[in-house]
C-alpha atoms as a PDB file:
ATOM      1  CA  UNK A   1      59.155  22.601 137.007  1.00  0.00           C
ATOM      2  CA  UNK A   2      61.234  24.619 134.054  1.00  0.00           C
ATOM      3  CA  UNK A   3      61.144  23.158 130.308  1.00  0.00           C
ATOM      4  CA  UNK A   4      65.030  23.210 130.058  1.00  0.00           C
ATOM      5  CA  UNK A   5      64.542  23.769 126.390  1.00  0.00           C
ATOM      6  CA  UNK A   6      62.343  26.853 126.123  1.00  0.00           C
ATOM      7  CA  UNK A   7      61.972  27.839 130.000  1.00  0.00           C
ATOM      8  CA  UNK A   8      58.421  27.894 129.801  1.00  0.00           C
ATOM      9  CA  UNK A   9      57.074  26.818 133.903  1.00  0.00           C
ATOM     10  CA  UNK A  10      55.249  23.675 133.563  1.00  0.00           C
ATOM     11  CA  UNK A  11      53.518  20.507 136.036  1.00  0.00           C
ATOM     12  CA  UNK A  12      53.274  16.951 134.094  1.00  0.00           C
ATOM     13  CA  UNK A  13      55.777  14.517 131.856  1.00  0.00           C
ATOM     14  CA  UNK A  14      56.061  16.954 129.100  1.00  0.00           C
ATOM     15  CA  UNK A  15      56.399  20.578 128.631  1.00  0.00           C
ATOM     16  CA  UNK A  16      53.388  22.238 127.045  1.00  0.00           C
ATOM     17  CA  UNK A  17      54.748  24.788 124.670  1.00  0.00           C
ATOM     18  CA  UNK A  18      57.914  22.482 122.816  1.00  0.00           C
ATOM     19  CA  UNK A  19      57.207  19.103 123.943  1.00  0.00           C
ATOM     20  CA  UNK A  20      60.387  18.348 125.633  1.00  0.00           C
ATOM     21  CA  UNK A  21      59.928  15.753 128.011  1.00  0.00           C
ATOM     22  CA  UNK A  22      60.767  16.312 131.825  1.00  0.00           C
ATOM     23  CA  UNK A  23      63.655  15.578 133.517  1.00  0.00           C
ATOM     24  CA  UNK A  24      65.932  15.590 129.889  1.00  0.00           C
ATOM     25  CA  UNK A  25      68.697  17.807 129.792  1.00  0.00           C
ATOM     26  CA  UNK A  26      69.727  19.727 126.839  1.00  0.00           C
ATOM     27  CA  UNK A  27      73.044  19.809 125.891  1.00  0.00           C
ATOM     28  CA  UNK A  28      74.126  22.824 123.685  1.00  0.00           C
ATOM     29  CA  UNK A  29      75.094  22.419 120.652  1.00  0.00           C
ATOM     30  CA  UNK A  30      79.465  22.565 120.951  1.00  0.00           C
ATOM     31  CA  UNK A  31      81.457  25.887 120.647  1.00  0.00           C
ATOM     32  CA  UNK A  32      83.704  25.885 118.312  1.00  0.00           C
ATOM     33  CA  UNK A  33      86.587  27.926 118.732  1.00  0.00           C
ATOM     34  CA  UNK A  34      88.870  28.351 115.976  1.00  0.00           C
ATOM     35  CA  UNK A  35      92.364  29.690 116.627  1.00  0.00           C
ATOM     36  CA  UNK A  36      93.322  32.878 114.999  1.00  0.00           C
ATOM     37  CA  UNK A  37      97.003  32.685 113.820  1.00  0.00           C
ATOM     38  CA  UNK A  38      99.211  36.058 114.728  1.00  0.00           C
ATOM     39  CA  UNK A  39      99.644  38.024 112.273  1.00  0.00           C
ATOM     40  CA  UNK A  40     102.545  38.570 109.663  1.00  0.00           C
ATOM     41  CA  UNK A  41     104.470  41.434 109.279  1.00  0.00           C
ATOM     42  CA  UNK A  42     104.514  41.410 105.873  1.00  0.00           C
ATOM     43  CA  UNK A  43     107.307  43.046 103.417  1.00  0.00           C
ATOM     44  CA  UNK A  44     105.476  43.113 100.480  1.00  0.00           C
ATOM     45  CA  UNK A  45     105.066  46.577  99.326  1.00  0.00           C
ATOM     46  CA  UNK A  46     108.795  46.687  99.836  1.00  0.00           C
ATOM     47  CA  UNK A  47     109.899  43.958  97.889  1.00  0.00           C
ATOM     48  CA  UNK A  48     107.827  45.653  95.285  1.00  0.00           C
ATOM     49  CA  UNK A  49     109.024  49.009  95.895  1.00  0.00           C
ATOM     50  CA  UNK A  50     112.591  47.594  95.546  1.00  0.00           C
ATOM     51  CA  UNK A  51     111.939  45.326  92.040  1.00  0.00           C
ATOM     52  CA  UNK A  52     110.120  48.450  90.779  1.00  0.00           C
ATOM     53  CA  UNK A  53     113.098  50.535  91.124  1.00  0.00           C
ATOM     54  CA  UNK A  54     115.719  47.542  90.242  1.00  0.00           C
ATOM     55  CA  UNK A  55     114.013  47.241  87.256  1.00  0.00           C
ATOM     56  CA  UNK A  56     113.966  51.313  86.353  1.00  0.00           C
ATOM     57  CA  UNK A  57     117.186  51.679  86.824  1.00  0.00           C
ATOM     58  CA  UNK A  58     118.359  48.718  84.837  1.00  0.00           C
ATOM     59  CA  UNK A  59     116.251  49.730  82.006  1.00  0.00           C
ATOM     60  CA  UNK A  60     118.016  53.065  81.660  1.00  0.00           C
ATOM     61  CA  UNK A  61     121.510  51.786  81.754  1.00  0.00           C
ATOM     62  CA  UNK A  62     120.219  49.013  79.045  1.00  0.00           C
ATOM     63  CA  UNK A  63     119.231  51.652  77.092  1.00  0.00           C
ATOM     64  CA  UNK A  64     122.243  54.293  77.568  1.00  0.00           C
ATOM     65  CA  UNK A  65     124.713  51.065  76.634  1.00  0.00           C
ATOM     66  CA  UNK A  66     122.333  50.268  73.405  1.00  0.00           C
ATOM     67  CA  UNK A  67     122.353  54.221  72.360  1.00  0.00           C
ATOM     68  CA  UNK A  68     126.535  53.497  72.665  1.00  0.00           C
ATOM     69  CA  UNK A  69     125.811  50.069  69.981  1.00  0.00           C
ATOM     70  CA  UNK A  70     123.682  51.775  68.409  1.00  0.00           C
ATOM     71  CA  UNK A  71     125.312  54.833  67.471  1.00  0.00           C
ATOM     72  CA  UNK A  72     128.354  52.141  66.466  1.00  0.00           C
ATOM     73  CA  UNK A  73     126.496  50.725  64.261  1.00  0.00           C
ATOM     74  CA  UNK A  74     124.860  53.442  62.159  1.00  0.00           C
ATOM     75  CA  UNK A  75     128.148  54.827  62.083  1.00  0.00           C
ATOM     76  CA  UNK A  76     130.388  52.054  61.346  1.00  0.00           C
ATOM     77  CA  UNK A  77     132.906  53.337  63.678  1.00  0.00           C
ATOM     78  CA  UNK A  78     135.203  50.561  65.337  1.00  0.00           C
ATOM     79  CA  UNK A  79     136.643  52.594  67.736  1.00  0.00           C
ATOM     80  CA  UNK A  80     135.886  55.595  69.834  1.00  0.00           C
ATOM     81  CA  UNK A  81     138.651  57.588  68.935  1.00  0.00           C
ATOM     82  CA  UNK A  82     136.999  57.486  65.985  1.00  0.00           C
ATOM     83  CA  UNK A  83     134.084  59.864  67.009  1.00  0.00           C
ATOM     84  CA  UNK A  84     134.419  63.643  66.824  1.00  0.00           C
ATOM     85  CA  UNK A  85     133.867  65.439  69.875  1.00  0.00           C
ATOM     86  CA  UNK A  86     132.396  69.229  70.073  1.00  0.00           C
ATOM     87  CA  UNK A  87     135.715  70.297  71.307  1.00  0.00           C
ATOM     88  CA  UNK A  88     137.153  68.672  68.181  1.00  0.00           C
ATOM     89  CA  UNK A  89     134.688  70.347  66.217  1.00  0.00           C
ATOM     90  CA  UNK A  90     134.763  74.096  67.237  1.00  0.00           C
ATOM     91  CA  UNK A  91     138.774  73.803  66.589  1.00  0.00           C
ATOM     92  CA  UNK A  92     137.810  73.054  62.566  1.00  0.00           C
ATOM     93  CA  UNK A  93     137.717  76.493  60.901  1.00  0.00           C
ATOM     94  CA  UNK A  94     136.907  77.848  57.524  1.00  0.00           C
ATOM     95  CA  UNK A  95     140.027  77.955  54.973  1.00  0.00           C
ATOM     96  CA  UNK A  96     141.229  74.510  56.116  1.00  0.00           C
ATOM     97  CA  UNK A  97     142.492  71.812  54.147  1.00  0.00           C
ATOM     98  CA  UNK A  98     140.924  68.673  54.527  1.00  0.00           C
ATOM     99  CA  UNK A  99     143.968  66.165  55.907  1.00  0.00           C
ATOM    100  CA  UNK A 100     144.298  69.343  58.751  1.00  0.00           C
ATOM    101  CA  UNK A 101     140.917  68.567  59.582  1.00  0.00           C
ATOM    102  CA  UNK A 102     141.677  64.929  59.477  1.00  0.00           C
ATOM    103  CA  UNK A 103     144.581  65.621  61.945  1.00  0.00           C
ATOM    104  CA  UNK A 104     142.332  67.860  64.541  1.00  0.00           C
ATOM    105  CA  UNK A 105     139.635  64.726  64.378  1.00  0.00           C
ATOM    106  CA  UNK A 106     142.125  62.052  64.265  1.00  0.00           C
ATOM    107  CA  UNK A 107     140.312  59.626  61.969  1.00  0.00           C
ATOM    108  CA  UNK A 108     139.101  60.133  57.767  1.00  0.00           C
ATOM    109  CA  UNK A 109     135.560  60.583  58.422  1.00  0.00           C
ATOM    110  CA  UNK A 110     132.574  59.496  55.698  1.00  0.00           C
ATOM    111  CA  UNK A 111     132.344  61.406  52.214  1.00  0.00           C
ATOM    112  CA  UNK A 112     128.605  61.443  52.531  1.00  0.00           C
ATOM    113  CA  UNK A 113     128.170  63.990  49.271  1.00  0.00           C
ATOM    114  CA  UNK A 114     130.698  64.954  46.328  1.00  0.00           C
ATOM    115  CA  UNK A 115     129.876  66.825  43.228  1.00  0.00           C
ATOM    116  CA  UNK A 116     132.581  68.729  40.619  1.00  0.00           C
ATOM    117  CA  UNK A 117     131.242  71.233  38.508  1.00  0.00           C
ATOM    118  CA  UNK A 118     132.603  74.877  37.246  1.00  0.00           C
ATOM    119  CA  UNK A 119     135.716  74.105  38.401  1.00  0.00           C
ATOM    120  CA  UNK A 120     134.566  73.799  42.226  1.00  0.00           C
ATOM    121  CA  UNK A 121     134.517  70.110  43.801  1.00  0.00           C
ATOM    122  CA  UNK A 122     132.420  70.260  46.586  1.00  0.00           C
ATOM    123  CA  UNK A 123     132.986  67.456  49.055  1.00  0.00           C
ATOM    124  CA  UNK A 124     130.674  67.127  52.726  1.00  0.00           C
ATOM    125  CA  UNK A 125     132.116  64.833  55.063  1.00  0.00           C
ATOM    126  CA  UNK A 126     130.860  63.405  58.121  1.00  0.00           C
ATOM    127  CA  UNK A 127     132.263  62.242  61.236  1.00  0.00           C
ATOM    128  CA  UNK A 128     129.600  60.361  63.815  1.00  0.00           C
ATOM    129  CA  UNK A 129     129.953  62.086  67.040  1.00  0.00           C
ATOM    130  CA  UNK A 130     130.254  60.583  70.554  1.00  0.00           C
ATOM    131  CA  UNK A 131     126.827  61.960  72.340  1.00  0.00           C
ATOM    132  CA  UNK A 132     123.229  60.724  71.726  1.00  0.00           C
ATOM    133  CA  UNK A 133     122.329  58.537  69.109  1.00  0.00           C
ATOM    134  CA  UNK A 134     122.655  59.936  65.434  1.00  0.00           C
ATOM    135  CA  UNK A 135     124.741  63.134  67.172  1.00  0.00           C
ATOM    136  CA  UNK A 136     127.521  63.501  63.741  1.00  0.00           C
ATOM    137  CA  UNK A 137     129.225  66.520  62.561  1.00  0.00           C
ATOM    138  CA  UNK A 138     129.549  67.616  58.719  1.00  0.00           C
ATOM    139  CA  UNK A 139     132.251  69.873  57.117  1.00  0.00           C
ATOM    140  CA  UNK A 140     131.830  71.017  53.559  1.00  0.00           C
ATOM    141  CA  UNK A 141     134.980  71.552  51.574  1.00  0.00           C
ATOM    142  CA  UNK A 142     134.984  73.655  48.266  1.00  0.00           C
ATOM    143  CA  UNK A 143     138.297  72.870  46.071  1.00  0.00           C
ATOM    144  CA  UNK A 144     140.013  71.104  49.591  1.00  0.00           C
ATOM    145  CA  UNK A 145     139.219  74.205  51.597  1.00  0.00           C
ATOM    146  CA  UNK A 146     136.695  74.233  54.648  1.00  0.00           C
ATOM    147  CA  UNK A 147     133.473  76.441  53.372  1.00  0.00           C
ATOM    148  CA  UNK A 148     130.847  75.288  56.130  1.00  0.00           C
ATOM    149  CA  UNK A 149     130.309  73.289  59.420  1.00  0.00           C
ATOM    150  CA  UNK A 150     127.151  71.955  61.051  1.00  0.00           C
ATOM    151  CA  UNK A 151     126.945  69.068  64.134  1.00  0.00           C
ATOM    152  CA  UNK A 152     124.083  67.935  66.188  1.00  0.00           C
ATOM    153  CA  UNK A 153     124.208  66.611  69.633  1.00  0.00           C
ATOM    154  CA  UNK A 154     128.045  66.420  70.041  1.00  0.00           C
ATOM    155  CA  UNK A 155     129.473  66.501  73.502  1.00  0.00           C
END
């Protein structure tokens, strides 16, 4: 006879080498089989691809439309009219008065430095311009007359 347990060949009531008795049957221990569930097809790395860029591109029209408040309020300008533009500018030239200059830019502009001495009054005026933040042009008048022009990021 054959121990069922450990298959060693055997002749009596028990098997010699694990002690299983004869005639019992062994029943394996169960199988358990677990199911595997299919697979997703998953979207992540595109839904973060996607926020990613959303939130890029948001973030640099926030900040273009702050540069715009910005810029409106460092300057005080109300309107945009207000703002000189570079075409504006190169049409200012030395020997004119300051109310033609006024009419070219269409607004009055800052006095941002006046001193009179000699018999000279030297005014500088600025106007805020309408490109980057802090982009302003200023105009120096001697005695009402256009001596000197400077801007910085006008468009």
């Amino acid at each position: 006879m054959r121990c069922v347990k450990c298959g060693k060949e055997y002749d009596g009531k028990f098997c010699p080498q694990c002690g299983t008795p004869a005639g019992q049957t062994v029943t394996p221990p169960p199988v358990v089989v677990q199911a595997v569930p299919p697979k997703k097809k998953g979207h992540g790395c595109l839904i973060s691809i996607l926020i990613f860029f959303i939130i890029i591109f948001g973030g640099i029209a926030l900040a273009l439309n702050m540069g715009k408040s910005v810029q409106k309020s460092i300057s005080g300008v109300e309107d945009d009219s207000e703002y000189i533009t570079l075409e504006e500018y190169n049409q200012i030239d030395t020997g004119m008065t300051y109310d033609e200059v006024v009419e070219i830019v269409g607004s009055a502009g800052t006095v941002s430095s006046e001193v009179e001495s000699g018999g000279y009054k030297i005014v500088i005026v600025t106007w805020y311009g309408n490109g980057l933040t802090g982009s302003n042009a200023n105009v120096t008048f001697t005695n009402d007359a256009v001596t000197a022009k400077a801007q910085v990021g006008l468009k």
